[in-house]
N, C-alpha and C. Protein backbone atom coordinates (compact mmCIF):
# COMPACT_ATOMS: atom_id res chain seq x y z
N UNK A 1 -21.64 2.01 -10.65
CA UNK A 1 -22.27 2.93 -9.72
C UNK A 1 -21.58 2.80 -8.36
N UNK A 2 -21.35 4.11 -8.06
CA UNK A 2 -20.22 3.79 -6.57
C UNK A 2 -21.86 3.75 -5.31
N UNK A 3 -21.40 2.91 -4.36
CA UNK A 3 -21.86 2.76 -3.19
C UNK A 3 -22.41 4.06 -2.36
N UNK A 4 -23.30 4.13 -1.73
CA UNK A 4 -23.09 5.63 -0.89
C UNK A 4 -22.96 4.75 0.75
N UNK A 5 -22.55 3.75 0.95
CA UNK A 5 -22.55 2.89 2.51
C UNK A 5 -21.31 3.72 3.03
N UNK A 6 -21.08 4.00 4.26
CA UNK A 6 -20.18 4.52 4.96
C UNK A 6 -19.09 3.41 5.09
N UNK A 7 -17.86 3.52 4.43
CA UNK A 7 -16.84 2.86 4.69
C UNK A 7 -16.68 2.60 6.65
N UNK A 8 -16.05 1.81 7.11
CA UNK A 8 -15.26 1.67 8.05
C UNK A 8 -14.29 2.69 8.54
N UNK A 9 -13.34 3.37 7.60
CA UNK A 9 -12.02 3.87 7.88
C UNK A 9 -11.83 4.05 6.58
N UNK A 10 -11.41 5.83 6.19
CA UNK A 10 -11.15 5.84 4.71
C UNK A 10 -9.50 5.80 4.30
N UNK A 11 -9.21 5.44 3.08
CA UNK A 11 -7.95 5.18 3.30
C UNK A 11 -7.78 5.30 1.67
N UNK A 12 -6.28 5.49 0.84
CA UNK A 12 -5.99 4.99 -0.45
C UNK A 12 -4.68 5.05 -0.70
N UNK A 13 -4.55 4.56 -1.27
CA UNK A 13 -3.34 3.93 -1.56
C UNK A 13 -2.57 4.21 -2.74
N UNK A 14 -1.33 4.42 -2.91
CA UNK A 14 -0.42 4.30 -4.38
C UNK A 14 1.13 3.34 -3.85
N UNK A 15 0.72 2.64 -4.75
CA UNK A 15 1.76 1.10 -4.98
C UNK A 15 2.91 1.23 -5.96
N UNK A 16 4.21 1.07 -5.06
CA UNK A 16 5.03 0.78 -5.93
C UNK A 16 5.52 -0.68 -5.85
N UNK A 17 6.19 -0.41 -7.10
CA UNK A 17 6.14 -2.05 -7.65
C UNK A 17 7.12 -2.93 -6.75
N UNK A 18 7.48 -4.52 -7.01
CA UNK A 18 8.46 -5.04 -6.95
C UNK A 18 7.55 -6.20 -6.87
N UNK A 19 6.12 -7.37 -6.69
CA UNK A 19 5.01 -8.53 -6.38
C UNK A 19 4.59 -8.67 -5.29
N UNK A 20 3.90 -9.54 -5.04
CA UNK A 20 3.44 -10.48 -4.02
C UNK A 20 1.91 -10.30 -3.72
N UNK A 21 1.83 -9.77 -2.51
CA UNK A 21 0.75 -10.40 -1.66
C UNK A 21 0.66 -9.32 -0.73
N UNK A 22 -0.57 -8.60 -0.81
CA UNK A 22 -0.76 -7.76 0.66
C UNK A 22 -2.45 -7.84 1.07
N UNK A 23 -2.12 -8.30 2.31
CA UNK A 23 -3.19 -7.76 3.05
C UNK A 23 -3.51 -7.03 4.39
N UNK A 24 -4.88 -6.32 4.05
CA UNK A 24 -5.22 -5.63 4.99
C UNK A 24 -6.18 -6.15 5.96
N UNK A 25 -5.38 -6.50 6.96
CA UNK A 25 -6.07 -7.49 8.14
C UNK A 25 -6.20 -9.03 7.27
N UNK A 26 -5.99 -9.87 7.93
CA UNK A 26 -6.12 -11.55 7.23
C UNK A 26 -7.71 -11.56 6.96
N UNK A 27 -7.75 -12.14 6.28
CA UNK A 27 -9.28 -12.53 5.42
C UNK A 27 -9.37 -14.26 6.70
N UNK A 28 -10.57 -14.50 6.54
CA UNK A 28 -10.74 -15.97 6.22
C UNK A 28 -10.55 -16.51 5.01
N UNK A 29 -9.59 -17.97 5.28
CA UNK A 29 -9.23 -18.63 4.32
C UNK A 29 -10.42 -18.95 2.51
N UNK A 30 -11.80 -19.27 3.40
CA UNK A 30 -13.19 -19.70 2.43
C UNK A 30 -13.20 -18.48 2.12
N UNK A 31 -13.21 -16.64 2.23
CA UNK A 31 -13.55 -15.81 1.82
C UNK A 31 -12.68 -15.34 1.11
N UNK A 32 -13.21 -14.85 -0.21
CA UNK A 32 -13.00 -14.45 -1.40
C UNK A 32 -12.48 -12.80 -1.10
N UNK A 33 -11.35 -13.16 -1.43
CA UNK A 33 -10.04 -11.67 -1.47
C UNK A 33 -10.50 -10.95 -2.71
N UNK A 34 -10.91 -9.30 -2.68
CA UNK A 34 -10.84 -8.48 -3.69
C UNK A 34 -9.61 -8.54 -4.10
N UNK A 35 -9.28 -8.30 -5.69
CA UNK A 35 -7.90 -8.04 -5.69
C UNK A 35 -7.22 -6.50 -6.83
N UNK A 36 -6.51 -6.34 -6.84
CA UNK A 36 -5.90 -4.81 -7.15
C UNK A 36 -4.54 -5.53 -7.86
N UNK A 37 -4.70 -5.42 -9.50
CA UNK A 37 -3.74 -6.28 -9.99
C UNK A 37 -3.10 -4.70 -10.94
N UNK A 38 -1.90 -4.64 -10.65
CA UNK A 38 -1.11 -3.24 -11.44
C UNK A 38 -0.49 -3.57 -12.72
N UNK A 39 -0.29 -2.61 -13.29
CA UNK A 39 0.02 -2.40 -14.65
C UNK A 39 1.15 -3.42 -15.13
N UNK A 40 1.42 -3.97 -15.85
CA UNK A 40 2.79 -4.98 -16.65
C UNK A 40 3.53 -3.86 -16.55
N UNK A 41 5.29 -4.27 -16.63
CA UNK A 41 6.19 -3.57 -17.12
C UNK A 41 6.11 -2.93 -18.50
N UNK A 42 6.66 -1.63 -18.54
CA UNK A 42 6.71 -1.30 -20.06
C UNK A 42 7.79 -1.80 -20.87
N UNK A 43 7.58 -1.61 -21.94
CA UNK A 43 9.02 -2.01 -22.98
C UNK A 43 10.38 -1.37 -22.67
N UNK A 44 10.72 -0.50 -22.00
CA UNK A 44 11.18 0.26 -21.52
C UNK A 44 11.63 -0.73 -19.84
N UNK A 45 11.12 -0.64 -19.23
CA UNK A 45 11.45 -1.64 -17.95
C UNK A 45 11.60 -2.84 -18.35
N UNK A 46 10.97 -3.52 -19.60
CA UNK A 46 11.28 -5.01 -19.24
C UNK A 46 12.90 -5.32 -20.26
N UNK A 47 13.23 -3.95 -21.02
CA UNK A 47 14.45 -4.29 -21.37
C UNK A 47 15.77 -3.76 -20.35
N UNK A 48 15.00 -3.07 -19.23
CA UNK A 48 16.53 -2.63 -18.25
C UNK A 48 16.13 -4.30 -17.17
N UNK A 49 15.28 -4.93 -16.83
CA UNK A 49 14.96 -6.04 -16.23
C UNK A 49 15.96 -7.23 -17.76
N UNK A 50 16.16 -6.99 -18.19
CA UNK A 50 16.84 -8.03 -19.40
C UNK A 50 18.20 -7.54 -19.12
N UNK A 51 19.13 -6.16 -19.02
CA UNK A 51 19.77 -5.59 -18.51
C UNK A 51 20.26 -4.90 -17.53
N UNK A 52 20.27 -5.38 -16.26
CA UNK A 52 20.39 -4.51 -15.23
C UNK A 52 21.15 -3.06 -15.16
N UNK A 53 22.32 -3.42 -15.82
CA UNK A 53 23.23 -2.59 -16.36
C UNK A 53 22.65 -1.10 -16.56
N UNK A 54 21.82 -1.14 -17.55
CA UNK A 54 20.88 0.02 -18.38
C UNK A 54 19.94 0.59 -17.18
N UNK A 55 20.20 0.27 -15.97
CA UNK A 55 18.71 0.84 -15.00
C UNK A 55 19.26 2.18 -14.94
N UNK A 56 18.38 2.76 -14.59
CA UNK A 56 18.90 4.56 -14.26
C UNK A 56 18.87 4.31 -12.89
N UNK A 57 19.77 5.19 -12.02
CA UNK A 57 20.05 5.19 -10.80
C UNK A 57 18.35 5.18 -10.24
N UNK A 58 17.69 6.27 -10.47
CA UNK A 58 16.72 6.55 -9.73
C UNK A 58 15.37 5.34 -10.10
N UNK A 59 15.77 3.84 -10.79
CA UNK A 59 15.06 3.38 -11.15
C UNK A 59 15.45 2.27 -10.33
N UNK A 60 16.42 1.98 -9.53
CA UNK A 60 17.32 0.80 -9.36
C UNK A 60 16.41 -0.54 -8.13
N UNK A 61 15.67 0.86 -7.55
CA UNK A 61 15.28 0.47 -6.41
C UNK A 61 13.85 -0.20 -6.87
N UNK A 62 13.15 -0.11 -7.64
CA UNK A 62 12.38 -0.96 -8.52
C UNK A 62 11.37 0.66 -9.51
N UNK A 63 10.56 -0.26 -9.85
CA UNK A 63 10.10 0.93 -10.91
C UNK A 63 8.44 1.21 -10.76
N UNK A 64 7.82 2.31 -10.28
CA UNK A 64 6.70 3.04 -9.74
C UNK A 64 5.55 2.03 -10.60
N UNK A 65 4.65 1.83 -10.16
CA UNK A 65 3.24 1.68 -10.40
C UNK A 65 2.24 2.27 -9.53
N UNK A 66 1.27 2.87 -10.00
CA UNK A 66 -0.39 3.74 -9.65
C UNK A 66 -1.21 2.26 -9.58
N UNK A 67 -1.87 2.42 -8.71
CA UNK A 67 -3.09 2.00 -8.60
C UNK A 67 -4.10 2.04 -9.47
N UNK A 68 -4.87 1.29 -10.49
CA UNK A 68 -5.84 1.83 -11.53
C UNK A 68 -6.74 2.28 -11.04
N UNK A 69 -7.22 3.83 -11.43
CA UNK A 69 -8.17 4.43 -10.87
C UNK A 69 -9.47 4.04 -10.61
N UNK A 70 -9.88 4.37 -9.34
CA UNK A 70 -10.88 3.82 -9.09
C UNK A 70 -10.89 2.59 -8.45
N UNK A 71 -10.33 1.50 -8.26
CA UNK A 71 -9.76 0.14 -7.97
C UNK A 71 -9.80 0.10 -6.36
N UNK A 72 -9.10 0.93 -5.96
CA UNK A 72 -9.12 0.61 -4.52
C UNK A 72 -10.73 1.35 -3.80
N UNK A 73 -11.06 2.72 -4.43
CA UNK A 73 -12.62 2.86 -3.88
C UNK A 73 -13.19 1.89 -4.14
N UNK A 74 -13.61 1.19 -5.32
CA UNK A 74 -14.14 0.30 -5.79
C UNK A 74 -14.42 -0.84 -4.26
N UNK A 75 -13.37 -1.35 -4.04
CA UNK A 75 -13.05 -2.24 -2.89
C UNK A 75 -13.52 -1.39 -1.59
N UNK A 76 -13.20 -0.07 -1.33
CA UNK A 76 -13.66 -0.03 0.16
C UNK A 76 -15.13 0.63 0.31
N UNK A 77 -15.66 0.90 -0.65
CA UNK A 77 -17.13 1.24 -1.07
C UNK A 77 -18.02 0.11 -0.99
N UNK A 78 -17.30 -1.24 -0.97
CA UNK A 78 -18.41 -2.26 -0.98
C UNK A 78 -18.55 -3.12 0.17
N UNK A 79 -19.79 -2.43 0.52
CA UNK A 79 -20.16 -3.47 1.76
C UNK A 79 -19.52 -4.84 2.11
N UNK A 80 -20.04 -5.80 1.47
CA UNK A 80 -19.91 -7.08 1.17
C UNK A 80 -18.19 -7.62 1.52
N UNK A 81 -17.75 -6.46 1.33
CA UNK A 81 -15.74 -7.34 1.78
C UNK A 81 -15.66 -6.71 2.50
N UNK A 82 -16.06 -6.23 3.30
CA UNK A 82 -15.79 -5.63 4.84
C UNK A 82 -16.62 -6.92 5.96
N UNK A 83 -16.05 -7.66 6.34
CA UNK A 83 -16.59 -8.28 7.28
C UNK A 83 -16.23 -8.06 8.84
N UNK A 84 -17.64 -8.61 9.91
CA UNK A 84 -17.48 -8.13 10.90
C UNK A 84 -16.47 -8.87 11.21
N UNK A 85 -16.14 -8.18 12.76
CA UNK A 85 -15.12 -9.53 13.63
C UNK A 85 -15.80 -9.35 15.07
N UNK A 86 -15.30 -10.07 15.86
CA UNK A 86 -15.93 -10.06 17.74
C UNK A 86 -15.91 -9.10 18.06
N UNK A 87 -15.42 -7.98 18.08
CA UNK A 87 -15.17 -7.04 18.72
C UNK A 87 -15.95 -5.27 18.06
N UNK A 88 -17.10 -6.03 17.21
CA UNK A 88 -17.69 -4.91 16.77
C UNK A 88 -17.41 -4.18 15.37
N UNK A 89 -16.21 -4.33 14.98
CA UNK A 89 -15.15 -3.66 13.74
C UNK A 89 -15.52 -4.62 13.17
N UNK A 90 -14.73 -3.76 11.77
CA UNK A 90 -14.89 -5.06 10.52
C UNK A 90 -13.37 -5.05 9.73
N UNK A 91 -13.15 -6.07 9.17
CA UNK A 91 -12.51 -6.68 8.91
C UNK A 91 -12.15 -6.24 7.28
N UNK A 92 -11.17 -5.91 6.66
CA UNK A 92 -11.08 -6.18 4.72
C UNK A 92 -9.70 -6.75 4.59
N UNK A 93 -9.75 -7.47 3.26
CA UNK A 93 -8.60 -7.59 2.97
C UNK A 93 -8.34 -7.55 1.59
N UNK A 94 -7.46 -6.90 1.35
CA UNK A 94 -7.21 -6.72 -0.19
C UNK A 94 -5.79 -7.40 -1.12
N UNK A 95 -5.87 -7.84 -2.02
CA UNK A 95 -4.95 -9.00 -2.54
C UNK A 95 -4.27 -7.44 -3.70
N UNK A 96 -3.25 -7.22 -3.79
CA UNK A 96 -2.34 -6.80 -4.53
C UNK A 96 -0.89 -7.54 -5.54
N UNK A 97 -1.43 -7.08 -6.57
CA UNK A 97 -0.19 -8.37 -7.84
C UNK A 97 -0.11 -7.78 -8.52
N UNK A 98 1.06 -8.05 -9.05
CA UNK A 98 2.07 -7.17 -10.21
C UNK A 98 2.74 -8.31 -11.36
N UNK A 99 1.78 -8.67 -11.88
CA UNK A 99 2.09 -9.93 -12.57
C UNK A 99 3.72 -9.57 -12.78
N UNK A 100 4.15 -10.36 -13.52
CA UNK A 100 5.84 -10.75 -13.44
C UNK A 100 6.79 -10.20 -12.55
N UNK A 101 6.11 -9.11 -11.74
CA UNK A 101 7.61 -8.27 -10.72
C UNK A 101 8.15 -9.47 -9.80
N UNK A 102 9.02 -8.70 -9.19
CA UNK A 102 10.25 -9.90 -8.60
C UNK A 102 9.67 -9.57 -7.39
N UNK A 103 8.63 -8.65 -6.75
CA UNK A 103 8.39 -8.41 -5.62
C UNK A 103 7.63 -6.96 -5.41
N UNK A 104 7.36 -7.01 -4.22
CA UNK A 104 6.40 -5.53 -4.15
C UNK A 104 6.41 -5.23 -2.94
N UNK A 105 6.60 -3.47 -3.73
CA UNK A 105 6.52 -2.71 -1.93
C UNK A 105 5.57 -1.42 -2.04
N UNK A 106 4.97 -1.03 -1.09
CA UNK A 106 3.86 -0.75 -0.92
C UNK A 106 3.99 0.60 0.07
N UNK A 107 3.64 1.65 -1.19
CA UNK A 107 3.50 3.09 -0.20
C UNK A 107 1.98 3.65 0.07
N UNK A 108 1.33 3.65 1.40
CA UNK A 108 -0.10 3.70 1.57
C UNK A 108 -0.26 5.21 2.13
N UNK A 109 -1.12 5.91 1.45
CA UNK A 109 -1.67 7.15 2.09
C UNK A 109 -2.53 7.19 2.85
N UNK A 110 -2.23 7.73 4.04
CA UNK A 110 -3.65 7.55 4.91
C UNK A 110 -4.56 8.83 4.74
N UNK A 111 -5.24 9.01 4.70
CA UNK A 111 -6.47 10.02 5.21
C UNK A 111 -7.19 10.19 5.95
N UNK A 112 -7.08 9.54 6.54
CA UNK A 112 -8.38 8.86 8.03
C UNK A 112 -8.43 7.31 8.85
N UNK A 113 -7.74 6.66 9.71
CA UNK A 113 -8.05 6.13 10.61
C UNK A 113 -8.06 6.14 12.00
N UNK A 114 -8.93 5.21 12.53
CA UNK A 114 -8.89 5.69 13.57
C UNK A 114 -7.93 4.58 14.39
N UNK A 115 -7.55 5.74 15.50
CA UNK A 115 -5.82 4.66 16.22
C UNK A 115 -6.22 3.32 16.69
N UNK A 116 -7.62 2.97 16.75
CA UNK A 116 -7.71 1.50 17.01
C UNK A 116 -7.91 0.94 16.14
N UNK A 117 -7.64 1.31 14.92
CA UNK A 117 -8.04 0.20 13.85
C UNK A 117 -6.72 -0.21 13.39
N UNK A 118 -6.29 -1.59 12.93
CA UNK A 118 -5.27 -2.68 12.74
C UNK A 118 -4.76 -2.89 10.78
N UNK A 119 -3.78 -2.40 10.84
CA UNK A 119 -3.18 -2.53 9.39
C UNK A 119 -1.97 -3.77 9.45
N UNK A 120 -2.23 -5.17 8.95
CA UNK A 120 -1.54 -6.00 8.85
C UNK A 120 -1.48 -6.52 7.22
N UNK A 121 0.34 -6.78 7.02
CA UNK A 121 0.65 -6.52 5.56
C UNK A 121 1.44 -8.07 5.98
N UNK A 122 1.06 -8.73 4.68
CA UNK A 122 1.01 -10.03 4.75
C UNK A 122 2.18 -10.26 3.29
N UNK A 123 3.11 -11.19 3.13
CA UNK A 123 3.59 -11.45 1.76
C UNK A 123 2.81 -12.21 1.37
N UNK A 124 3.75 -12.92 0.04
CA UNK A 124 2.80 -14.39 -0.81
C UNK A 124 2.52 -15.26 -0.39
N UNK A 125 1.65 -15.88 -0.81
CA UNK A 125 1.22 -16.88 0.06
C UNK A 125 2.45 -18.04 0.41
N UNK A 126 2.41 -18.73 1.62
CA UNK A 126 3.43 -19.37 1.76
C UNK A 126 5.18 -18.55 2.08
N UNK A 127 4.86 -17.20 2.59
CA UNK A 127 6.17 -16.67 2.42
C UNK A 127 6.51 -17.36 4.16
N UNK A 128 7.71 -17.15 4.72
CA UNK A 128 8.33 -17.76 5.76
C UNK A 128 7.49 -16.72 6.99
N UNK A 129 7.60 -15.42 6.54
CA UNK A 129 7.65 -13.68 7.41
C UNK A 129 6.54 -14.32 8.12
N UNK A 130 6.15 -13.54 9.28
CA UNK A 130 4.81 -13.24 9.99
C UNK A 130 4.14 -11.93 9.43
N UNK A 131 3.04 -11.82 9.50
CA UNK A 131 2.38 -10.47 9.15
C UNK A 131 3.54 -9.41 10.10
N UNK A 132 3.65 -8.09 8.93
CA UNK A 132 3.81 -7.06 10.19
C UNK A 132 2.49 -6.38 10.18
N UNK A 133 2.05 -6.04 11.75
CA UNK A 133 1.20 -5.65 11.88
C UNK A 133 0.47 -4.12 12.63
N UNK A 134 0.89 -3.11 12.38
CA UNK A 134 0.83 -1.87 12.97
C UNK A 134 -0.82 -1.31 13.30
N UNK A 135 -1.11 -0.45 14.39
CA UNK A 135 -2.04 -0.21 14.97
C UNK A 135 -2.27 1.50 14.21
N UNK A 136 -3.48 1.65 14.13
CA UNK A 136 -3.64 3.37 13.11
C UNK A 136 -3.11 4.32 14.64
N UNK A 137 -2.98 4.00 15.25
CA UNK A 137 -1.79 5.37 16.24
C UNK A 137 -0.54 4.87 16.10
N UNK A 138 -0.45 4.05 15.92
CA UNK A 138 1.36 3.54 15.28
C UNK A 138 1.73 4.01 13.91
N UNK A 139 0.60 4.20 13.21
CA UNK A 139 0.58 4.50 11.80
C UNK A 139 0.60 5.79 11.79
N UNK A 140 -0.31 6.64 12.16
CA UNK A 140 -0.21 8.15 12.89
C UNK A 140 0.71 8.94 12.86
N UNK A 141 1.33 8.10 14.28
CA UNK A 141 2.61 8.81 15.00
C UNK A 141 3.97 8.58 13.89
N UNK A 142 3.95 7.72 13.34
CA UNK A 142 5.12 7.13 12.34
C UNK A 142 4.97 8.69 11.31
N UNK A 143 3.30 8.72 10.66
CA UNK A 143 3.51 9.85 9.73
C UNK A 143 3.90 11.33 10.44
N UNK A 144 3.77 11.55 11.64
CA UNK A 144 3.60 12.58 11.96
C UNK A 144 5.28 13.03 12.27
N UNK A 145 5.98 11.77 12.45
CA UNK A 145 7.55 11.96 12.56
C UNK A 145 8.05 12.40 11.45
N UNK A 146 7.71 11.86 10.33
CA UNK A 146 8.07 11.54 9.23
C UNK A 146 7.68 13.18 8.56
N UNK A 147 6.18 14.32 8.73
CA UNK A 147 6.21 15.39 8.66
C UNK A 147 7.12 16.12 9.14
N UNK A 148 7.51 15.88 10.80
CA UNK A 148 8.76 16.42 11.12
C UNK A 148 9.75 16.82 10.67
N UNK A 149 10.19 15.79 10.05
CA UNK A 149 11.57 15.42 9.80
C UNK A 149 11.75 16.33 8.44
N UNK A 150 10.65 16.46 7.73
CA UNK A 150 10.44 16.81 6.66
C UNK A 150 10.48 18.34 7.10
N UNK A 151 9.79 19.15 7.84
CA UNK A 151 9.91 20.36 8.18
C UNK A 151 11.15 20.82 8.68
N UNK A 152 11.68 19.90 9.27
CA UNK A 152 13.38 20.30 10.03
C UNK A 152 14.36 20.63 8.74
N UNK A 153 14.11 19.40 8.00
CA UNK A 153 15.20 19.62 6.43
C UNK A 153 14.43 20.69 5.67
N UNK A 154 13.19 21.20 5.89
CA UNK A 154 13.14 22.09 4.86
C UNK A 154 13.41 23.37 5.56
N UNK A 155 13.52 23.38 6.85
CA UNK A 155 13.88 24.89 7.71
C UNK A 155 15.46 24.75 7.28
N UNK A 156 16.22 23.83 7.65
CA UNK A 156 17.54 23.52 7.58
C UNK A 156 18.08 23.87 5.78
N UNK A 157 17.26 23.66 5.07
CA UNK A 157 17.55 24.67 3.46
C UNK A 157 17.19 25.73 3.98
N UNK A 158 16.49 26.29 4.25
CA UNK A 158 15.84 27.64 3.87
C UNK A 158 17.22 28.09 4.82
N UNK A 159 17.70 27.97 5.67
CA UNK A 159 18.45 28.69 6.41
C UNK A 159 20.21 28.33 5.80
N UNK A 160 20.29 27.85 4.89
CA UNK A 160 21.61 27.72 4.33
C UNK A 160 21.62 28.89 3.58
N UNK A 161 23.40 29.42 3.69
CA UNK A 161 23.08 30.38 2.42
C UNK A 161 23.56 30.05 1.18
N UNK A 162 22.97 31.27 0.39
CA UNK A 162 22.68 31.15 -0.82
C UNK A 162 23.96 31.90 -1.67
N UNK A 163 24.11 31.01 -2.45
CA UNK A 163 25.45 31.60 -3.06
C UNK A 163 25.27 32.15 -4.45
């Protein structure tokens, strides 16, 4: 049964592959991380991973995984892992794993935050990195370039000619 509690900040996500560790905002250490564990390789990936050789170009860069449906509402629907912090806001953090991948990278859709709220992406535990940590108007403005850029190259076709 889904929750009807008003999330914090709505948000969802689709993950592509490669492992590790992400979180959203650091947890406390004693508190228990939801976690969002993605699909195994198929027979198909784990014999081009036996062969590098055999990858298809457009596979090289690692190979797509979805989120299992439902999985991430699941997590921001529930009260209980949203904790407060000093400053009024609350806090989640969500644990992401890709059992055997060599690593993981992470494409997030936003739908709604607001520019003061804090998105910090953490590796595995014990990795060397510091969190990077971007602010939702850093996150914003990043997508809103990124529409740009996207409208310029698609004016820039439309205006080539056509042979």
């Amino acid at each position: 049964m889904r929750s009807t509690a008003r999330r914090p900040f709505a948000a969802s996500a689709a993950v592509a592959l490669l492992a590790g560790l992400l979180l959203f905002r650091l947890a406390e250490a004693d508190t228990p991380i939801p976690a969002i564990t993605l699909p195994p390789l198929t027979e198909t990936e784990r014999g081009w991973v036996a062969d590098p050789d055999t990858i298809p170009v457009h596979a090289r860069l690692g190979f797509g995984r979805a989120v299992p449906e439902g999985a991430l509402a699941a997590i921001l629907d529930e009260p209980a892992n949203w904790r407060p912090i000093s400053d009024g806001g609350h806090r989640l953090a969500v644990r992401v794993t890709s059992p055997g991948a060599a690593g993981l990278r992470l494409g997030l859709r936003v739908d709604a935050l607001p520019d003061g709220a804090t998105l910090a992406v953490a590796g595995a535990a014990g990795a060397a990195l510091a969190p990077a940590v971007l602010s939702g108007a850093e996150i914003k403005a990043s997508l809103a370039r990124d529409a740009a850029a996207q409208r310029n190259e698609e004016a820039r076709d439309d205006a080539r000619p056509r042979r």
